[in-house]
PDB file of N, CA and C in Angstrom:
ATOM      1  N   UNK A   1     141.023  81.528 119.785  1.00  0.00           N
ATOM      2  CA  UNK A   1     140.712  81.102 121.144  1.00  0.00           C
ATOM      3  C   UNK A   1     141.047  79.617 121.282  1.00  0.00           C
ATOM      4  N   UNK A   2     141.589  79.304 122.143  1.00  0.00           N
ATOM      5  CA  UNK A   2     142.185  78.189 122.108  1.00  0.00           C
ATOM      6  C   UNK A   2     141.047  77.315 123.477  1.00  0.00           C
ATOM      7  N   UNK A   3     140.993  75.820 123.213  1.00  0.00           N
ATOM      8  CA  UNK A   3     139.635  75.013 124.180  1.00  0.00           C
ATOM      9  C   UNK A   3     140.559  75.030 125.633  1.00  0.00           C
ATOM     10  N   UNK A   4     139.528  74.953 126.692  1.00  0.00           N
ATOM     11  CA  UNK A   4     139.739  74.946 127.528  1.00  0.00           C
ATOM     12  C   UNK A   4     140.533  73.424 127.993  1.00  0.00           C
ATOM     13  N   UNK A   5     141.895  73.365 128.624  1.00  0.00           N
ATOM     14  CA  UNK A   5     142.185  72.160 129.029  1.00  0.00           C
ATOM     15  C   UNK A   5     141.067  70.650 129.788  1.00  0.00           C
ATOM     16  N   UNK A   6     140.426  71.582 130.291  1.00  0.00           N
ATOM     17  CA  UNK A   6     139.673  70.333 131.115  1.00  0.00           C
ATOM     18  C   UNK A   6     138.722  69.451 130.073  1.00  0.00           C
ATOM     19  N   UNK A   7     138.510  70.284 128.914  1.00  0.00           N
ATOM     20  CA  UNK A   7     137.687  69.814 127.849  1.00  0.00           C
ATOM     21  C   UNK A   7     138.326  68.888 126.900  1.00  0.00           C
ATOM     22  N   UNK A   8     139.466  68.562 126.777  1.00  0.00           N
ATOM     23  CA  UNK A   8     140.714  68.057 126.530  1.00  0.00           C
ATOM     24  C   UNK A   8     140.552  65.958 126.566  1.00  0.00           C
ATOM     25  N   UNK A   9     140.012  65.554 125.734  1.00  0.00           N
ATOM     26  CA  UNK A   9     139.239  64.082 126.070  1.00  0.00           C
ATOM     27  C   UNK A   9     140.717  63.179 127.154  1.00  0.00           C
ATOM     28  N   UNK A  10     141.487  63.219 126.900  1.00  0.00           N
ATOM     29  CA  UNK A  10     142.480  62.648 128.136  1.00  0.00           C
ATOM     30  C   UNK A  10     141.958  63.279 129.005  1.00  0.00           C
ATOM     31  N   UNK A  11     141.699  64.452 129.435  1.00  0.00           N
ATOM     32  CA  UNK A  11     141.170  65.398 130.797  1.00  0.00           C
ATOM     33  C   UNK A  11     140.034  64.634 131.224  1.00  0.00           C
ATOM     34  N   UNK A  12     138.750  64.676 130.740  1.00  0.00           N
ATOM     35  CA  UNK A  12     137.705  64.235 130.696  1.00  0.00           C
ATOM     36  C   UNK A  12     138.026  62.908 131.218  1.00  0.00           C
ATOM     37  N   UNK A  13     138.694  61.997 130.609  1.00  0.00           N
ATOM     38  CA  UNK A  13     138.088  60.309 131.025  1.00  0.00           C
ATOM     39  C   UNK A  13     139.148  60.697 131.930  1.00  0.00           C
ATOM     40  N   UNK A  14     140.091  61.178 132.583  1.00  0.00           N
ATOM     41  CA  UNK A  14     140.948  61.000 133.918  1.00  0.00           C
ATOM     42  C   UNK A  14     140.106  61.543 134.917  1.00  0.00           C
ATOM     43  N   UNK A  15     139.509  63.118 134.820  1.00  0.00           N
ATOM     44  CA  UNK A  15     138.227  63.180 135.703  1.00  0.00           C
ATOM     45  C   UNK A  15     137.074  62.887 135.894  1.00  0.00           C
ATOM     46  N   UNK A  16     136.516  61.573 135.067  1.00  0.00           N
ATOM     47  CA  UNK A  16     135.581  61.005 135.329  1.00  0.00           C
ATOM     48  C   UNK A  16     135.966  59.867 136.129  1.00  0.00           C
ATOM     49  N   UNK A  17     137.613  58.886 136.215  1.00  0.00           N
ATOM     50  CA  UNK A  17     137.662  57.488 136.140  1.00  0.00           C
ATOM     51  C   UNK A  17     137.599  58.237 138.341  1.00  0.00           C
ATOM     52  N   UNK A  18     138.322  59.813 138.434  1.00  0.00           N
ATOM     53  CA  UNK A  18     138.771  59.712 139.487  1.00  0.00           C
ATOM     54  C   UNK A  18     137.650  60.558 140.630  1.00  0.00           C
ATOM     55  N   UNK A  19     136.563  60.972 139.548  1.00  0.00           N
ATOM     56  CA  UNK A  19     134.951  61.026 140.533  1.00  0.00           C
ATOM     57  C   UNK A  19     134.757  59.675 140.517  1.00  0.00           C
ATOM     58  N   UNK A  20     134.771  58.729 140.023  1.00  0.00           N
ATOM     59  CA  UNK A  20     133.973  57.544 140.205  1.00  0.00           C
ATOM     60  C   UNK A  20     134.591  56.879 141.434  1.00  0.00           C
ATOM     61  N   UNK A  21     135.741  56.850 141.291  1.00  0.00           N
ATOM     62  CA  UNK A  21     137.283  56.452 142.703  1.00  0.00           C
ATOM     63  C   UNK A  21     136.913  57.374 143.967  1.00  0.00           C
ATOM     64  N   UNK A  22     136.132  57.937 143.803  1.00  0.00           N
ATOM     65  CA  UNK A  22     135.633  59.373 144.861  1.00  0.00           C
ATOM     66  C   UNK A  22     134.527  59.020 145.277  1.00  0.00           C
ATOM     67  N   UNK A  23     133.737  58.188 145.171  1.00  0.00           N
ATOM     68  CA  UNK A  23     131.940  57.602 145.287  1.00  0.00           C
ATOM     69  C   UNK A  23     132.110  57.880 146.960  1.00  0.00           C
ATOM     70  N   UNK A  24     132.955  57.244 147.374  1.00  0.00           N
ATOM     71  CA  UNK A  24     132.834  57.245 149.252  1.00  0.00           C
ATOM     72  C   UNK A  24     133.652  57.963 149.981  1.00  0.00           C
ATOM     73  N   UNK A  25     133.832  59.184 149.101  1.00  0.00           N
ATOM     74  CA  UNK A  25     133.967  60.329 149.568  1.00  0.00           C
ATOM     75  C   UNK A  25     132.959  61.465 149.904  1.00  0.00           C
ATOM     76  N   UNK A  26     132.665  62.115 150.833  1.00  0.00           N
ATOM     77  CA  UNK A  26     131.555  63.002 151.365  1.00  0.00           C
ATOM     78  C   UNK A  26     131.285  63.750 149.929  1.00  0.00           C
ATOM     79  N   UNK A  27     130.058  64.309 149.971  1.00  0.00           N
ATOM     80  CA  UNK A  27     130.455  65.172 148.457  1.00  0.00           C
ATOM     81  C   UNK A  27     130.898  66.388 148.432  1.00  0.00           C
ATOM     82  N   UNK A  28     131.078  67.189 149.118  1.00  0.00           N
ATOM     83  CA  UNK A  28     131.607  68.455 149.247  1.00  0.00           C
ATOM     84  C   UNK A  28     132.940  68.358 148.877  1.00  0.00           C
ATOM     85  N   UNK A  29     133.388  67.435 149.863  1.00  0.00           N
ATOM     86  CA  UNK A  29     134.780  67.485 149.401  1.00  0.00           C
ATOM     87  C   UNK A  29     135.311  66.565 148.621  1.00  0.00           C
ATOM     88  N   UNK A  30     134.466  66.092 148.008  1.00  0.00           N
ATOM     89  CA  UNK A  30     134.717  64.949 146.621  1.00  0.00           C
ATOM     90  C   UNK A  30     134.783  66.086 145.162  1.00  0.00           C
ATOM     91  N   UNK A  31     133.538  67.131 145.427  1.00  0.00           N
ATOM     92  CA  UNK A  31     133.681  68.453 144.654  1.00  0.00           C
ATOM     93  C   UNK A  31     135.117  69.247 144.886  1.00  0.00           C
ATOM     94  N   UNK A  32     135.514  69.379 145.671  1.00  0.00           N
ATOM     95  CA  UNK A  32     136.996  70.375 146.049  1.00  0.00           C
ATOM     96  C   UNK A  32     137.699  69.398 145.659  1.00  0.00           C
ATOM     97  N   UNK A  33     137.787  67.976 145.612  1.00  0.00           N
ATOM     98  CA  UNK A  33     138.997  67.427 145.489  1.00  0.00           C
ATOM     99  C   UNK A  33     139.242  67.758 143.265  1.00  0.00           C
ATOM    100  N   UNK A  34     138.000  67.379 143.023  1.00  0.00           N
ATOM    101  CA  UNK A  34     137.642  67.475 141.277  1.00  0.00           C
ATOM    102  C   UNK A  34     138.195  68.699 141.329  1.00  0.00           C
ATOM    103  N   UNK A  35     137.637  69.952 141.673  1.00  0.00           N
ATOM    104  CA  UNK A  35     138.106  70.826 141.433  1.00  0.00           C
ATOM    105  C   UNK A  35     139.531  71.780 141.819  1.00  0.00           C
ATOM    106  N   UNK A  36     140.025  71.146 142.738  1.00  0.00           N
ATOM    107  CA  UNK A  36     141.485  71.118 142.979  1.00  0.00           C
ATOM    108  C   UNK A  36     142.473  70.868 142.205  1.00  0.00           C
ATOM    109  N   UNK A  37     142.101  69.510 140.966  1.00  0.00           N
ATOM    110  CA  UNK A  37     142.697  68.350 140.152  1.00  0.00           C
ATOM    111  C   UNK A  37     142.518  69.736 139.070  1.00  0.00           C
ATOM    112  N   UNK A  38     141.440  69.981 138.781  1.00  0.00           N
ATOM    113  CA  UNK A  38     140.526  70.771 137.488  1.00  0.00           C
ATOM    114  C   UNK A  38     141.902  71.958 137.439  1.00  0.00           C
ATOM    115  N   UNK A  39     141.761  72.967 138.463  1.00  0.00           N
ATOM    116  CA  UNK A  39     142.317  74.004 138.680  1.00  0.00           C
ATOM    117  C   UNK A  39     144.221  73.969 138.138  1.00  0.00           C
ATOM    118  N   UNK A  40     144.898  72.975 139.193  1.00  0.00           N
ATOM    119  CA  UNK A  40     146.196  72.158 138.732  1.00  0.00           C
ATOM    120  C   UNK A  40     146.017  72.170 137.063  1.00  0.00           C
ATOM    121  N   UNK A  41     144.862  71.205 136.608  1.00  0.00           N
ATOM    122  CA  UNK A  41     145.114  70.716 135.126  1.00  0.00           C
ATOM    123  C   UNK A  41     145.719  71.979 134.594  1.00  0.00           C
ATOM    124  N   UNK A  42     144.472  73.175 134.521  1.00  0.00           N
ATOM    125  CA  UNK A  42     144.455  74.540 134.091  1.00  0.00           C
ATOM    126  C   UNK A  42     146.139  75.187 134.176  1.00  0.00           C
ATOM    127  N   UNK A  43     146.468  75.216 135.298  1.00  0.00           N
ATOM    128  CA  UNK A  43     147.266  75.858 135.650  1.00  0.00           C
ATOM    129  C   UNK A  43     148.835  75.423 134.834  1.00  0.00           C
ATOM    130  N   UNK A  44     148.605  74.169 135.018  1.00  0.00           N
ATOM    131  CA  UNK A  44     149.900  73.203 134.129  1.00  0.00           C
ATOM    132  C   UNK A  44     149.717  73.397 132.864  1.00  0.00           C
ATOM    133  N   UNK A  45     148.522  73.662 132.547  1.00  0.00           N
ATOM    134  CA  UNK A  45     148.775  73.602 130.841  1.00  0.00           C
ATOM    135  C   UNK A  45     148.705  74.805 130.577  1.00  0.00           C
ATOM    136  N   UNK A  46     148.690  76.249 131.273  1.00  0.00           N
ATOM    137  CA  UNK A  46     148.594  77.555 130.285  1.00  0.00           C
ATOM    138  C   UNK A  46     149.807  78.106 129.972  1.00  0.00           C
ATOM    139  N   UNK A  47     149.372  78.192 128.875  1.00  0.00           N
ATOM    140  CA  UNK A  47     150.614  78.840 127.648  1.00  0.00           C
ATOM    141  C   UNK A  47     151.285  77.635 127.300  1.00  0.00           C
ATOM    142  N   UNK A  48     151.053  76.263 128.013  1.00  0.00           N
ATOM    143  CA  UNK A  48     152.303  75.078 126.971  1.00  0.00           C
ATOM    144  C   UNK A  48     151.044  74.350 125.955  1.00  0.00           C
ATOM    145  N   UNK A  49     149.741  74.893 125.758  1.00  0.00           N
ATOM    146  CA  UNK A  49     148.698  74.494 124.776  1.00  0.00           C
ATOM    147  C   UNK A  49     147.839  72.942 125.574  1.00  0.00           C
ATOM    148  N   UNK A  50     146.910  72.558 124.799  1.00  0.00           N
ATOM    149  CA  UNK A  50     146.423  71.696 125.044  1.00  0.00           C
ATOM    150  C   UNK A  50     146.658  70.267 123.837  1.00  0.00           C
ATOM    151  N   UNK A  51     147.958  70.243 123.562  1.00  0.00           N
ATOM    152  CA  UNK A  51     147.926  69.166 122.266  1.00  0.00           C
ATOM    153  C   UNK A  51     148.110  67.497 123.658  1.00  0.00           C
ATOM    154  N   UNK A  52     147.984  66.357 123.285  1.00  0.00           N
ATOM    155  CA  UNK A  52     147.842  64.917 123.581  1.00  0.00           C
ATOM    156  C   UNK A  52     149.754  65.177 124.165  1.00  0.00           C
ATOM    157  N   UNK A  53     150.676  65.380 123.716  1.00  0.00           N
ATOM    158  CA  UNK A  53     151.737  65.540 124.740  1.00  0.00           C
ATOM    159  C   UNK A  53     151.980  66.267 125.499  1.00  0.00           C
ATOM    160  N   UNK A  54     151.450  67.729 125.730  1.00  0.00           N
ATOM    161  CA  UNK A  54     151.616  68.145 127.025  1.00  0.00           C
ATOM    162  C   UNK A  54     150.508  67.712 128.037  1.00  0.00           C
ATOM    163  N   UNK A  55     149.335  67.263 127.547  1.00  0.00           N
ATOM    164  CA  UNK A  55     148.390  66.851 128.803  1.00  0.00           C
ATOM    165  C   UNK A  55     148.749  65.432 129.088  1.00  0.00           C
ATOM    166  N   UNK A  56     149.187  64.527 128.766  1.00  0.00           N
ATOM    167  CA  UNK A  56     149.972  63.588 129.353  1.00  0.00           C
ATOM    168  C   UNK A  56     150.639  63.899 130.188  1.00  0.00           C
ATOM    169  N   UNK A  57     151.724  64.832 129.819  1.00  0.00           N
ATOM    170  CA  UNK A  57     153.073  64.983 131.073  1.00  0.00           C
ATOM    171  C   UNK A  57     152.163  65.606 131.978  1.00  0.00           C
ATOM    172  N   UNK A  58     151.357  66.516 131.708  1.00  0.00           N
ATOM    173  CA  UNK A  58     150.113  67.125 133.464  1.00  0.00           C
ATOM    174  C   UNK A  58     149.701  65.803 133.819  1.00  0.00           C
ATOM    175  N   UNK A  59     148.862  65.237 133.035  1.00  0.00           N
ATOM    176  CA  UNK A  59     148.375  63.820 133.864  1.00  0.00           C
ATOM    177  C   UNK A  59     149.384  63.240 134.838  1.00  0.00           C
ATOM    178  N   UNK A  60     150.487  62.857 134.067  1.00  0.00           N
ATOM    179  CA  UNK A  60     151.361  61.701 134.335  1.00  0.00           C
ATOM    180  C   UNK A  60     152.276  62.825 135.616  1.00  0.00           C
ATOM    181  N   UNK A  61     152.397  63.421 136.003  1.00  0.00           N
ATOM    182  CA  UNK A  61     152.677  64.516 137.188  1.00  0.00           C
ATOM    183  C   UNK A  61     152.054  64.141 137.875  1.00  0.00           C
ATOM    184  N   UNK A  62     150.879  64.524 137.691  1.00  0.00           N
ATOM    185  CA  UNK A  62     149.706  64.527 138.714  1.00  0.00           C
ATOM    186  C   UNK A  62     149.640  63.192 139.131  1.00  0.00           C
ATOM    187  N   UNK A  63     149.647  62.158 138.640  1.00  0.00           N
ATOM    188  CA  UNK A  63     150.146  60.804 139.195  1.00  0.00           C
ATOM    189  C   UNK A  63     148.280  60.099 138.727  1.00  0.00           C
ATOM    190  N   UNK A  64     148.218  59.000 138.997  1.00  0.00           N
ATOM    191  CA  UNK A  64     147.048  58.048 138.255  1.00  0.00           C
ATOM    192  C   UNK A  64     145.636  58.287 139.306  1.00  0.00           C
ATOM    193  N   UNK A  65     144.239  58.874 138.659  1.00  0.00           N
ATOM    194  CA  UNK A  65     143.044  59.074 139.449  1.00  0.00           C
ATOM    195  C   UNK A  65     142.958  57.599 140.849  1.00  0.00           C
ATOM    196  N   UNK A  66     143.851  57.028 140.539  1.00  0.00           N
ATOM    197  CA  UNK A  66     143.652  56.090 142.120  1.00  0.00           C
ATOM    198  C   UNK A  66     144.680  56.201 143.137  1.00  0.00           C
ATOM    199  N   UNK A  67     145.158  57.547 142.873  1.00  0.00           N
ATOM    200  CA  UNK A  67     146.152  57.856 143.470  1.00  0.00           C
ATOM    201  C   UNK A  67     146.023  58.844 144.530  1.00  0.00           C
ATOM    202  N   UNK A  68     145.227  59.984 143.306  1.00  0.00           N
ATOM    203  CA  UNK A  68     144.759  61.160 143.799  1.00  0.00           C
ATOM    204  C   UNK A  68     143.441  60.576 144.687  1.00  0.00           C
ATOM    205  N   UNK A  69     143.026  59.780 144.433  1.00  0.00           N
ATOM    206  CA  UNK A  69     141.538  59.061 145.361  1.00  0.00           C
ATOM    207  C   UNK A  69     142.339  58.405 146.556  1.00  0.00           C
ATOM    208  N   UNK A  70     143.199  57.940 145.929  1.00  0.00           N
ATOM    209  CA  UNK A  70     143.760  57.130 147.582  1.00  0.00           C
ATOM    210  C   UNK A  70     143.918  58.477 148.498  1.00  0.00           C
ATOM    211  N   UNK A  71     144.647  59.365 148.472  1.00  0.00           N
ATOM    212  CA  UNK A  71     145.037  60.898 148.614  1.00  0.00           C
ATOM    213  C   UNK A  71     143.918  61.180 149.780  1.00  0.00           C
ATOM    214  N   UNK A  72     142.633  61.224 148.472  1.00  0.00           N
ATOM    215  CA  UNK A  72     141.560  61.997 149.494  1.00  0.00           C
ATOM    216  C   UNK A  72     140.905  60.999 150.553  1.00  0.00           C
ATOM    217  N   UNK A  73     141.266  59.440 149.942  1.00  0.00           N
ATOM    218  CA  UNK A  73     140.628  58.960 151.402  1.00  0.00           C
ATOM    219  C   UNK A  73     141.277  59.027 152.309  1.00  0.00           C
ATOM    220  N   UNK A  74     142.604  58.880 152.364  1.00  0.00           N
ATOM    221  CA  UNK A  74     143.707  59.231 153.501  1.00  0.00           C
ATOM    222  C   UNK A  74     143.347  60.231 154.704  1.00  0.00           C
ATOM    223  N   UNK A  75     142.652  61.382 153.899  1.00  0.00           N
ATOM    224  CA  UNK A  75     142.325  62.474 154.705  1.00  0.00           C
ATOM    225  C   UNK A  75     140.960  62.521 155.307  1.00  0.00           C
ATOM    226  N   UNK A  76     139.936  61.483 154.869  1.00  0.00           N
ATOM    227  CA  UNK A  76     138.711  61.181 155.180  1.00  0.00           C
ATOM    228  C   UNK A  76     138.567  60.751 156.640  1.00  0.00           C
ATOM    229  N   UNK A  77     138.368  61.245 157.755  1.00  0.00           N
ATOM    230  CA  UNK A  77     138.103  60.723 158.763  1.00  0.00           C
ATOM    231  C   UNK A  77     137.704  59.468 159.696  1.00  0.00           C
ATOM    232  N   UNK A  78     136.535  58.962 158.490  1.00  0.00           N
ATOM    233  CA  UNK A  78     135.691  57.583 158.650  1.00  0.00           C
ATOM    234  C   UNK A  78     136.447  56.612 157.761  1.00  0.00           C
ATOM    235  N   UNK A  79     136.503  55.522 158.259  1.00  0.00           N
ATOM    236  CA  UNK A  79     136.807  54.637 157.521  1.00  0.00           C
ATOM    237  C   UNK A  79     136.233  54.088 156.267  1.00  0.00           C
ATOM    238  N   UNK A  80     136.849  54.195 154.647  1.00  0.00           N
ATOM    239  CA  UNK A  80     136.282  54.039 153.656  1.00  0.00           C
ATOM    240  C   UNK A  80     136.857  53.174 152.952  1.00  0.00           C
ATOM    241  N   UNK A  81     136.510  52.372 152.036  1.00  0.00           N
ATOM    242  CA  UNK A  81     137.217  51.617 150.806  1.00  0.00           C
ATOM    243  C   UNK A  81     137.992  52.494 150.166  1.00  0.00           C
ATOM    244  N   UNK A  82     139.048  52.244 150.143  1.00  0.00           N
ATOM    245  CA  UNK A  82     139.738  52.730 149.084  1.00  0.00           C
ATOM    246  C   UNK A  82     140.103  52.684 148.196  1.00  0.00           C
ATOM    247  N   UNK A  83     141.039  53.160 146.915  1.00  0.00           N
ATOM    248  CA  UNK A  83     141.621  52.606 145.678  1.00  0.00           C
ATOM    249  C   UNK A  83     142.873  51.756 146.429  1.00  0.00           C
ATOM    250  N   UNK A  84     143.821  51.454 145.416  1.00  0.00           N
ATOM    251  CA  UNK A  84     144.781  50.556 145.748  1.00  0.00           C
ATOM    252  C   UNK A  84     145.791  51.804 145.851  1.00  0.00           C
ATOM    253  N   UNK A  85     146.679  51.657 146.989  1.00  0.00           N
ATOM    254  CA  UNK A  85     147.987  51.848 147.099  1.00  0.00           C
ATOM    255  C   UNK A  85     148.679  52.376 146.263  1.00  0.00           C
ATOM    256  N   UNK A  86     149.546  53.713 145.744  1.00  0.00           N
ATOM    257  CA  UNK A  86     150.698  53.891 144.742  1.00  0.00           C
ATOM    258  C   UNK A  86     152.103  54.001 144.983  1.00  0.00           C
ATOM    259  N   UNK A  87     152.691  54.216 144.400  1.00  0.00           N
ATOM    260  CA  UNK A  87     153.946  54.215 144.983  1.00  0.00           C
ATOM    261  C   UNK A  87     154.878  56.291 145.019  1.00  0.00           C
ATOM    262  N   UNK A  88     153.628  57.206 145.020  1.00  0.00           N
ATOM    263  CA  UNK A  88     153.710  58.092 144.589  1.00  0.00           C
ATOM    264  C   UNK A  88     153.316  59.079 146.388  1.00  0.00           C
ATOM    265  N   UNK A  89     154.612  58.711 146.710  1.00  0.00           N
ATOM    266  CA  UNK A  89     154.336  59.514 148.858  1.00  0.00           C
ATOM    267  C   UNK A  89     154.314  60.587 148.099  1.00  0.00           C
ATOM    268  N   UNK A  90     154.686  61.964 147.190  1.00  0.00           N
ATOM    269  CA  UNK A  90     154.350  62.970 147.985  1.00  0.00           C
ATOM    270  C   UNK A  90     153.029  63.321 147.041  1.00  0.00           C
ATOM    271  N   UNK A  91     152.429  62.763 146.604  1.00  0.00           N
ATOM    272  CA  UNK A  91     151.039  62.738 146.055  1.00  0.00           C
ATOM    273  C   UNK A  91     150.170  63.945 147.167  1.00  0.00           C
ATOM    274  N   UNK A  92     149.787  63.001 148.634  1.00  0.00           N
ATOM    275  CA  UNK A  92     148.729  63.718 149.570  1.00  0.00           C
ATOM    276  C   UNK A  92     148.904  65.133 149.582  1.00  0.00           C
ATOM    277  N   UNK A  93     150.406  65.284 149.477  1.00  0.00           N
ATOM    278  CA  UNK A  93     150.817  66.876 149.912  1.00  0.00           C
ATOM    279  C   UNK A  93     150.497  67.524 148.846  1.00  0.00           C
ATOM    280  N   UNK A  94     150.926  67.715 147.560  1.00  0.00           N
ATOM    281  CA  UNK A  94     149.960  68.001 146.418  1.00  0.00           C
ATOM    282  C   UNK A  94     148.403  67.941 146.638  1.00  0.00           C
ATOM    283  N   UNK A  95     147.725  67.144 146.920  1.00  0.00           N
ATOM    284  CA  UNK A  95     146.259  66.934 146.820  1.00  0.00           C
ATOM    285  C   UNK A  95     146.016  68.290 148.310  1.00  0.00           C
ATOM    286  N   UNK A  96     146.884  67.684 148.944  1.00  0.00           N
ATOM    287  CA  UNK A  96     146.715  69.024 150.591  1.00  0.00           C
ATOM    288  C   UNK A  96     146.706  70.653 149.541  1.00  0.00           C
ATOM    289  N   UNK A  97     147.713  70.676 148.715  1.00  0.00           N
ATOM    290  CA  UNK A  97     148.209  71.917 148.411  1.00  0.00           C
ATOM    291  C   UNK A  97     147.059  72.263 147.365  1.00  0.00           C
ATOM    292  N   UNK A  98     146.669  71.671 146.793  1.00  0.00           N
ATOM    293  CA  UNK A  98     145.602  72.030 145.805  1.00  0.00           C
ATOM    294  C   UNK A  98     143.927  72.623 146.243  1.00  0.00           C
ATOM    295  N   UNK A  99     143.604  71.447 147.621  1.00  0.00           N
ATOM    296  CA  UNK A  99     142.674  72.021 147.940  1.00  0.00           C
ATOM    297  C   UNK A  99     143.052  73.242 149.203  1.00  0.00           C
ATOM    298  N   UNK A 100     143.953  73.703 149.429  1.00  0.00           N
ATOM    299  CA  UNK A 100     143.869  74.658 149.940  1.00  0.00           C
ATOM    300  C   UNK A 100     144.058  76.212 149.216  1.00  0.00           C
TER     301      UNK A 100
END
C-alpha cells in the first residue's frame, strides 16, 4: 500500500503555508479551495508514486500557495488583503476548474 500523496511532507508544509495565505478568506470556501488543491495533488500523483521528484513537478505546476491564495482572493467578492502578485495568469482558471 503505498501513503497517501497529501501525507507527503512537501504536501503538508505547501498546504499549510497556503491555509494560512487563506486566513481572509470566508471559510467554506477557504475549505473547497484546500480541498480543490488536495484533490489536483491526488490526481497528479496517481500511478507516477509519491517520491520528493514527482511531488515537486505537482507542486511546481500547481504554481506557489501565494498564488493559488492570490487566485481565491480574486474571486472573493469583498475586498481582502491579499498575497503578492505572480506571474502565473492562467493559475485562477485552474483554481475555477478545481473547485468546480
Amino acid at each position: 500500500m503505498t501513503a497517501q500523496p497529501t501525507r507527503h511532507p512537501l504536501v503538508e508544509d505547501y498546504l499549510a503555508r497556503l491555509e494560512g495565505l487563506l486566513r481572509g478568506v470566508e471559510p467554506g470556501e477557504r475549505q473547497e479551495t484546500l480541498a480543490g488543491v488536495r484533490e489536483h495533488i491526488e490526481a497528479s500523483l496517481a500511478g507516477s508514486g509519491n517520491d520528493d521528484a514527482a511531488v515537486r513537478r505537482v507542486l511546481d505546476e500547481l504554481g506557489s500557495p501565494e498564488a493559488v491564495a492570490g487566485a481565491a482572493y480574486d474571486e472573493k467578492p469583498s475586498p481582502a488583503p491579499r498575497p503578492p502578485a505572480t506571474s502565473r495568469a492562467w493559475l485562477p482558471m485552474l483554481v475555477a476548474v478545481l473547485e468546480g
